[in-house]
Protein backbone atom coordinates (compact mmCIF):
# COMPACT_ATOMS: atom_id res chain seq x y z
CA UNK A 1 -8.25 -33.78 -12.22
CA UNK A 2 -5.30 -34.69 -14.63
CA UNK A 3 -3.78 -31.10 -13.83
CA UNK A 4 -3.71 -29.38 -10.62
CA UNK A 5 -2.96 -25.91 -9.24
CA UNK A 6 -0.61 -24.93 -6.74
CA UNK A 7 -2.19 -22.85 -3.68
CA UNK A 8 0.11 -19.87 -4.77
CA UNK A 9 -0.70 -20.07 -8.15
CA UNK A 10 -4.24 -19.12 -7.17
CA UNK A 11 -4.91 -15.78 -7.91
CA UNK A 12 -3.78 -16.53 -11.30
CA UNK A 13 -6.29 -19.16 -11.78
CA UNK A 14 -9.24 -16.74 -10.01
CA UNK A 15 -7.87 -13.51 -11.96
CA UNK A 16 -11.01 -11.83 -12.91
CA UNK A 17 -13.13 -12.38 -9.75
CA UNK A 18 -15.22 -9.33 -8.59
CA UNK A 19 -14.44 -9.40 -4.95
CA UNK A 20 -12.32 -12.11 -2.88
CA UNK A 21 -13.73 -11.54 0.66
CA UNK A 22 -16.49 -13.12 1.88
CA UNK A 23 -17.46 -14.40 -1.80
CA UNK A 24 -16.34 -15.11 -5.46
CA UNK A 25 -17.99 -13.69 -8.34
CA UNK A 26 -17.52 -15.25 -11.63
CA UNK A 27 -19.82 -14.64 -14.88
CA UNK A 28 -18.34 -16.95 -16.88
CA UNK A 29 -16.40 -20.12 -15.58
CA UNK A 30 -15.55 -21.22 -18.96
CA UNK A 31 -13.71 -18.19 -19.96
CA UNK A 32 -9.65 -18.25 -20.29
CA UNK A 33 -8.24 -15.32 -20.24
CA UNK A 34 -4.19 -14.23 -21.20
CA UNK A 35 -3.06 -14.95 -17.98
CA UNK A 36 -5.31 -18.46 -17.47
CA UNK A 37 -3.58 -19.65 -21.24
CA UNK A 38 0.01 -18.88 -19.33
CA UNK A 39 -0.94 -20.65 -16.28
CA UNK A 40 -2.18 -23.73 -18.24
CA UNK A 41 1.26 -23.42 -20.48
CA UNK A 42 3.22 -23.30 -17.20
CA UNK A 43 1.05 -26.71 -15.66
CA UNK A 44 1.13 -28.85 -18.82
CA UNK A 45 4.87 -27.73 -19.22
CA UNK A 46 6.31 -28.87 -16.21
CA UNK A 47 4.51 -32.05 -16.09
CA UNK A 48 6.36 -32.79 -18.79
CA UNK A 49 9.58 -31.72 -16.92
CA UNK A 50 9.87 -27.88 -18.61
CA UNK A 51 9.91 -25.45 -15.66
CA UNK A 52 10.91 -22.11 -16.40
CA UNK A 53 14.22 -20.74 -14.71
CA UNK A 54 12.65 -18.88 -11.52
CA UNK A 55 15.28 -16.28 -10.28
CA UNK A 56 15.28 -15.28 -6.40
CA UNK A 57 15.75 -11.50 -5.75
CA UNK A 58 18.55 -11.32 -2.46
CA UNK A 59 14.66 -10.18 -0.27
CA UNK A 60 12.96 -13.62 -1.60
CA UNK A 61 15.78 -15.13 -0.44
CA UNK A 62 16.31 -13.51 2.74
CA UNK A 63 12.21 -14.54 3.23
CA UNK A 64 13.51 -18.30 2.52
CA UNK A 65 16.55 -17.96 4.82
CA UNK A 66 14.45 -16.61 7.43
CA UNK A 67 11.38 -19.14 7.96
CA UNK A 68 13.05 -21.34 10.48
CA UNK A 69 13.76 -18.38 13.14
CA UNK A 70 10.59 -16.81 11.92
CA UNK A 71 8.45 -20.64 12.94
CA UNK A 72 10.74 -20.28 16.35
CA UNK A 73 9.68 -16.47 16.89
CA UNK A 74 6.44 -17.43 16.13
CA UNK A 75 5.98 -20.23 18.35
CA UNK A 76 7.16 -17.66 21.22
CA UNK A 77 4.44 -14.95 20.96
CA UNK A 78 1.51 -17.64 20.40
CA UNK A 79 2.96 -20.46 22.47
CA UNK A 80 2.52 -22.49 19.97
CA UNK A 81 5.04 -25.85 19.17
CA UNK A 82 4.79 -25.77 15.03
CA UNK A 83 8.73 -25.70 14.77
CA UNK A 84 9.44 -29.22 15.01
CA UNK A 85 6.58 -29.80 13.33
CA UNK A 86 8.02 -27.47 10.07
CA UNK A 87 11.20 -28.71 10.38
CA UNK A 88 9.59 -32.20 9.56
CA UNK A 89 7.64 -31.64 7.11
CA UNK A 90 10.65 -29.72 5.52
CA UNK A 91 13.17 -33.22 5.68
CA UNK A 92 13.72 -35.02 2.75
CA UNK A 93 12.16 -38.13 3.46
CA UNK A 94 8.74 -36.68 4.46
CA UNK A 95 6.01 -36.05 2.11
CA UNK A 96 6.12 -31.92 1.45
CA UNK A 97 2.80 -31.54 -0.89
CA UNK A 98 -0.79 -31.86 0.38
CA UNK A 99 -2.79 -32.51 -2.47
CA UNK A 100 -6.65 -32.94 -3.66
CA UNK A 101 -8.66 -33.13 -6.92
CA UNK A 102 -7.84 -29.77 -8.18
CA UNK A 103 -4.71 -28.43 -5.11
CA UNK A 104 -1.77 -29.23 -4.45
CA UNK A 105 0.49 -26.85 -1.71
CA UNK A 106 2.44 -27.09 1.41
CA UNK A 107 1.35 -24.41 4.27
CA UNK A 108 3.90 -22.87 6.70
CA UNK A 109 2.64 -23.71 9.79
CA UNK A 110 -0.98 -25.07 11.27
CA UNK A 111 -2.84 -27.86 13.33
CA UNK A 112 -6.13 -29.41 12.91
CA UNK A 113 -7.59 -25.81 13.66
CA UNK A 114 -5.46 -23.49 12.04
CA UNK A 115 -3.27 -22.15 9.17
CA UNK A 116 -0.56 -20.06 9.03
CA UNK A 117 1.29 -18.90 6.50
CA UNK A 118 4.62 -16.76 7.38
CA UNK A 119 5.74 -13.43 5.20
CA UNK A 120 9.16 -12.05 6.51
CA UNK A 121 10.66 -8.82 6.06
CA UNK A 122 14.11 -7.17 6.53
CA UNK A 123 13.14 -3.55 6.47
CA UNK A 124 11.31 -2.11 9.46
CA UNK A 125 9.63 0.26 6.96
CA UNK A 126 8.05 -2.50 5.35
CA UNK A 127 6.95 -4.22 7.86
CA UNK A 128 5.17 -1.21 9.19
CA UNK A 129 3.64 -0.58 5.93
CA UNK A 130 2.46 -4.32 6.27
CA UNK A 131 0.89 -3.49 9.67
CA UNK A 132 -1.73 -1.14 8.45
CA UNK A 133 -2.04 -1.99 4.85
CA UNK A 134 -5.56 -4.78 3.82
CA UNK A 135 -5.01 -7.72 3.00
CA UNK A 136 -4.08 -8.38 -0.63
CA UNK A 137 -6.33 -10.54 -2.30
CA UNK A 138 -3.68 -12.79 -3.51
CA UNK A 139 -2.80 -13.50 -0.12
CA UNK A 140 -6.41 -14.29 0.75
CA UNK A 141 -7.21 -16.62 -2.36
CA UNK A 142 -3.72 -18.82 -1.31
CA UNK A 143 -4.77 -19.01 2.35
CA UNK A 144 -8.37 -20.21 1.35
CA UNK A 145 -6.42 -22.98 -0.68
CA UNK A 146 -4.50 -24.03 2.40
CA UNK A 147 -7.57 -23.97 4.23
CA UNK A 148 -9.49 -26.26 1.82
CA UNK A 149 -6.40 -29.00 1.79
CA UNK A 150 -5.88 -28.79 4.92
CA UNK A 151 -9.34 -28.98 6.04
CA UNK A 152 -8.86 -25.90 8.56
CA UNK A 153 -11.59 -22.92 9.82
CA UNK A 154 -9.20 -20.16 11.04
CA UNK A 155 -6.36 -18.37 8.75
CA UNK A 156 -3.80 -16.12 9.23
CA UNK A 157 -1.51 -14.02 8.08
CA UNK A 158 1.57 -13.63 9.82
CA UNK A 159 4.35 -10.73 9.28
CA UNK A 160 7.76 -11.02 10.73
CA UNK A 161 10.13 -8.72 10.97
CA UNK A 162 13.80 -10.38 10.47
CA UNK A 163 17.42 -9.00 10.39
CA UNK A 164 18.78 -7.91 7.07
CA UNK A 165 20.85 -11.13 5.82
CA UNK A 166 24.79 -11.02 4.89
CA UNK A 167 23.84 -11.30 1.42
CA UNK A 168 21.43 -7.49 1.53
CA UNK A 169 24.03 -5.78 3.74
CA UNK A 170 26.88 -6.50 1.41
CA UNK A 171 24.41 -5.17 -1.49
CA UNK A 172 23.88 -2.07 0.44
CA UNK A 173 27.57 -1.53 1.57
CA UNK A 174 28.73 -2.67 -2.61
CA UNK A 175 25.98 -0.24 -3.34
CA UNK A 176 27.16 3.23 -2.54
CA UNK A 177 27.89 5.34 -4.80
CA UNK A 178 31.15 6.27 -3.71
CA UNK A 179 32.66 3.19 -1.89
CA UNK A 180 35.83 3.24 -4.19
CA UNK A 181 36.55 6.46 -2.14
CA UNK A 182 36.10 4.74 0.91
CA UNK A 183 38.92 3.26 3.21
CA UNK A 184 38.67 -0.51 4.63
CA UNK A 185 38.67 0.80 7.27
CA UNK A 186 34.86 3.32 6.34
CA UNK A 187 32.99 0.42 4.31
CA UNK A 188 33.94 -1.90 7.65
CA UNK A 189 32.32 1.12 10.01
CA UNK A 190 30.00 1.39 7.14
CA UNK A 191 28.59 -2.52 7.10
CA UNK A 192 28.94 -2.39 11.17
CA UNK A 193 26.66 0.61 10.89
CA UNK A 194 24.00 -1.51 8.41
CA UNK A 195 23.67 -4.38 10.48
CA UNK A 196 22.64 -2.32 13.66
CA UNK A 197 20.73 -0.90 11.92
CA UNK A 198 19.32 -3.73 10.54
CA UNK A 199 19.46 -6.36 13.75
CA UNK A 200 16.13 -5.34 15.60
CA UNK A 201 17.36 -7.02 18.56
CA UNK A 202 16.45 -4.17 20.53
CA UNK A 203 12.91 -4.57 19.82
CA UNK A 204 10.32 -6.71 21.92
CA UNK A 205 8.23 -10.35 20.16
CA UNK A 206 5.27 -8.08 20.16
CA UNK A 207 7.24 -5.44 18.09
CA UNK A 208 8.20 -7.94 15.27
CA UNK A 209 5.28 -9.59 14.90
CA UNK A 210 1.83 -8.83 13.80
CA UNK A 211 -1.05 -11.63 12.77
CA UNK A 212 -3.68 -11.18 10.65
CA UNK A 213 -6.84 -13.29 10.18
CA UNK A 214 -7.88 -13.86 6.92
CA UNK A 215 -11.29 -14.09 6.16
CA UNK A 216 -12.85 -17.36 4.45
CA UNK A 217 -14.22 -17.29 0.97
CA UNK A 218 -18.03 -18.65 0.92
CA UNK A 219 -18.45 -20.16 -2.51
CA UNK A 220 -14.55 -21.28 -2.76
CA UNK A 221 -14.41 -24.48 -3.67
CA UNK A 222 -17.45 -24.32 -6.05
CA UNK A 223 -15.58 -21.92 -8.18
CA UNK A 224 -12.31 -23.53 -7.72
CA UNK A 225 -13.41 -26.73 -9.06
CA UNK A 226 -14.81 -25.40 -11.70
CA UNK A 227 -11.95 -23.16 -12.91
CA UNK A 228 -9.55 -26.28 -12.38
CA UNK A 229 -12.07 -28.37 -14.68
CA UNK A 230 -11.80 -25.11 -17.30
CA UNK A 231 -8.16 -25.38 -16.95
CA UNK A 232 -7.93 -29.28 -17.67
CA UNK A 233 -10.69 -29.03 -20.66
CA UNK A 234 -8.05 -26.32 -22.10
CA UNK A 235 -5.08 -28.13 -21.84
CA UNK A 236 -6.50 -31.32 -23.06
CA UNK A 237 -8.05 -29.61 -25.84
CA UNK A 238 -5.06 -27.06 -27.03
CA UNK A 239 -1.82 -29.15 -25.81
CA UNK A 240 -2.25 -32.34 -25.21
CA UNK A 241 -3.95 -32.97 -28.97
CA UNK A 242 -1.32 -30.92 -30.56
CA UNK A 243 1.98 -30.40 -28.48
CA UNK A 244 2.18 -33.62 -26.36
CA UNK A 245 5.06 -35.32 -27.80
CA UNK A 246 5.75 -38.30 -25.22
């Protein structure tokens, strides 16, 4: 295919499926909907060299911050060795997209067997919530994409729970409501006070970190194909004839 789709740009391309575990259901693989017109925009636009100004919220960027102690945590509980690994495949002058016919992605983590993609959180709250909540499906449809480029059987899920950053504890200190009243002297006790809060060093591996095994999508690929096929006939058809100006 002339134009592929990312691994987290997925559920986008899959939005209208009946159910995402255990198998896609699609009555018409033709159809583009709103959201499948934006996607195709998005493609065809930045392979042209248009990207749209993505802006990181300070938890995105904590997540980004993170993934290197979050690999090294990792590797601890599972005694597993995927840090060097990441930090490889992360350098410069090694090749950071996998890519087929209609994918293209980079997983966090994996080996022949497995993949393993890493979600970190700052709040203990949230990570608890994480703990007990299902699987969302967008989560499941991007893990099946790793799985098909990567060529792997088992997925997973994992959520790691990570100290607050500088960056969210000077939010939350800048934050209250009445630190012009407050002395130097209270908004120090006061960020002191965040970032034990915050620092989870107290807690054990086990306590920060939960995996969850994603279950693979029968029919996957089939219906992948096809919607990345749709996609292509779309843009060809709507952008390239009209738009394409190099």
């Amino acid at each position: 295919m002339k134009y592929r789709v990312r691994c987290s740009q997925l559920s986008t391309l899959l939005d209208g499926c009946g159910k995402v575990r255990g198998k896609l259901e699609w009555k018409d693989l033709s159809k583009m909907s709103d959201s499948h017109i934006k996607l195709a925009v998005e493609i065809f636009n930045a392979s042209r060299g248009f990207f749209s100004q993505k802006i990181q919220t300070l938890d995105m960027s904590a997540g980004i911050e993170h993934e290197p102690e979050a690999v090294k945590m990792l590797d601890s509980s599972r005694s597993t060795k995927y840090y060097d690994q990441y930090k490889v495949v992360r350098d410069l002058n090694a090749p950071f997209e996998k890519s087929n016919d209609w994918l293209t992605g980079t997983r966090d983590v994996g080996n022949n067997k497995e993949t393993i993609d890493i979600k970190v959180s700052t709040d203990k709250n949230v990570f608890d919530i994480k703990r007990f909540a299902k699987l969302e499906p967008r989560y499941i449809i991007q893990l099946n994409g790793y799985g098909l480029l990567y060529g792997t059987e088992e997925l997973f899920l994992a959520n790691i729970l990570m100290p607050a950053t500088f960056g969210q504890i000077h939010k939350m200190v800048s934050s209250e409501s009445y630190i012009s009243m407050l002395t130097d002297e209270m908004q120090d006790m006061l960020q002191d006070k965040l970032e034990n809060n915050y620092s989870y060093d107290h807690l054990s591996l086990s306590q920060r970190i939960q995996v969850k095994e994603v279950p693979k999508i029968e029919n996957f690929e089939e219906i992948v194909q096809k919607r990345v096929e749709t996609l292509n006939t779309w843009i060809e058809n709507n952008l390239e004839t009209k738009y394409d100006i190099f």
